[in-house]
Protein backbone atom coordinates (compact mmCIF):
# COMPACT_ATOMS: atom_id res chain seq x y z
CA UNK A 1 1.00 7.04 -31.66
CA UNK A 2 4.29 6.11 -29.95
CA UNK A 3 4.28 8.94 -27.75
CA UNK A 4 0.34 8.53 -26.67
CA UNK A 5 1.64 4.88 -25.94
CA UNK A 6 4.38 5.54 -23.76
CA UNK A 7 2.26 8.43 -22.06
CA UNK A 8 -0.20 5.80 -21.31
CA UNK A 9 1.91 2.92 -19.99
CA UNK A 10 4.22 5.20 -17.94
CA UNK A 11 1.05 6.85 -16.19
CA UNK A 12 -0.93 3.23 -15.68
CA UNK A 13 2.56 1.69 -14.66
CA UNK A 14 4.05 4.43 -11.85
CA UNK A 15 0.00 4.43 -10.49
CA UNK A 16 -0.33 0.95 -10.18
CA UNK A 17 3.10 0.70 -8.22
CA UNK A 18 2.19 0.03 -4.72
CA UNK A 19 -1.23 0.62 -4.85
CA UNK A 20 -4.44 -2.05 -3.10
CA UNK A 21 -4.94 -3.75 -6.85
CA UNK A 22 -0.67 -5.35 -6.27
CA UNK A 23 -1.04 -5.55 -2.53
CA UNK A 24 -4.19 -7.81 -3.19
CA UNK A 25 -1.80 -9.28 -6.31
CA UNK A 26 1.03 -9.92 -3.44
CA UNK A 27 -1.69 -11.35 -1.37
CA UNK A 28 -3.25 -13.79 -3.72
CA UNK A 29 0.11 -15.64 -5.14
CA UNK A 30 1.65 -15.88 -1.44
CA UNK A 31 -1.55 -17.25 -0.20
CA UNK A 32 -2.05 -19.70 -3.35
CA UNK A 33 1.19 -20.39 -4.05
CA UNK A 34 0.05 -20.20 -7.74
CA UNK A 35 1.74 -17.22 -9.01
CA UNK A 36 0.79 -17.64 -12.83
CA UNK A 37 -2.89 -18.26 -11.59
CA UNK A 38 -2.89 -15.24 -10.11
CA UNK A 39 -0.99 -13.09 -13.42
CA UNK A 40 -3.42 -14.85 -15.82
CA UNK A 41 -6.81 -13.73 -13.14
CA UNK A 42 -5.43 -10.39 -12.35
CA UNK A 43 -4.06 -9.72 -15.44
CA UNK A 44 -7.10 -10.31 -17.11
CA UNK A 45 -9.49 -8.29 -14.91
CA UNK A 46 -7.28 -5.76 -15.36
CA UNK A 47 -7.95 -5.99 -19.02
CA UNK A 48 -11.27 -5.75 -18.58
CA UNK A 49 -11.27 -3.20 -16.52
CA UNK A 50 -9.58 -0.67 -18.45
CA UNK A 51 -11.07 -2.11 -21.64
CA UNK A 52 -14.50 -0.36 -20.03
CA UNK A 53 -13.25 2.50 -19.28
CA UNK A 54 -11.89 3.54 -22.35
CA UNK A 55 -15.21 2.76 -23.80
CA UNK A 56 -16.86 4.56 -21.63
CA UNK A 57 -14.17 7.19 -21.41
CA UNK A 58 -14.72 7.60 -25.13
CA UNK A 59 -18.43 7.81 -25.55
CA UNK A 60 -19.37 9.37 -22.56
CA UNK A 61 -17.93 12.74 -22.99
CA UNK A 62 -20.55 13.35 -26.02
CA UNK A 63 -23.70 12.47 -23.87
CA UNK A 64 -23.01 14.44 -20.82
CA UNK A 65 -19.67 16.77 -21.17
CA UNK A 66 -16.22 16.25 -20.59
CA UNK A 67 -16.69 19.05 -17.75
CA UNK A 68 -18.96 16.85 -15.61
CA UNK A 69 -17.16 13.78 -16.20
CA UNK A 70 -14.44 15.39 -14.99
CA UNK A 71 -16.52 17.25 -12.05
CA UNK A 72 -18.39 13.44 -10.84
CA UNK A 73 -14.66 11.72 -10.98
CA UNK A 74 -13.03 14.85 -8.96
CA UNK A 75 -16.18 15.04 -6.06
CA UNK A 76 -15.94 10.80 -5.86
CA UNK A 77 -12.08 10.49 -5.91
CA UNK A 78 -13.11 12.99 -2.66
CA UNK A 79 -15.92 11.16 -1.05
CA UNK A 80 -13.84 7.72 -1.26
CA UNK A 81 -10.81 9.38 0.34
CA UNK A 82 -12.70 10.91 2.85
CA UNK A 83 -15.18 6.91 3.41
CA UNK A 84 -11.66 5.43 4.14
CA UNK A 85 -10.57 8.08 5.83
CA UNK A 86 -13.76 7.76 8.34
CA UNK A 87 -13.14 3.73 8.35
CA UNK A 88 -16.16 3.10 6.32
């Protein structure tokens, strides 16, 4: 259990490092001035967030297959590089 943990925290942590969701973070508490406003809303949506998609990470794989889960994800992580890409 350990090991799926520290998997898990070391993947979320080193792909959360720089990315919009702690630019927007950086943004928020220098605009506000309210920096444990902005942990506690962040922090929570965050929760939220990735509370849904384990759920649906774990139930969807028996309706439709893990190989077009993983098919969908691969052609939209595509079509959203190549929206901001365009500008759009």
């Amino acid at each position: 259990m350990w090991k799926i943990f520290a998997a898990s925290f070391g993947i979320m942590f080193l792909a959360e490092i720089g990315d919009k969701t702690q630019l927007a973070a950086i943004s928020l508490a220098t605009r506000y001035r309210s920096p444990w406003a902005v942990f506690a809303g962040a922090g929570l949506a965050m929760l939220l967030a990735t509370a849904a998609g384990i759920l649906v990470g774990s139930y969807l794989p028996a309706l439709i297959g893990e190989r077009v889960i993983r098919f969908v994800s691969g052609g939209l992580f595509v079509l959203f590089g190549v929206l901001i890409i365009l500008g759009k």
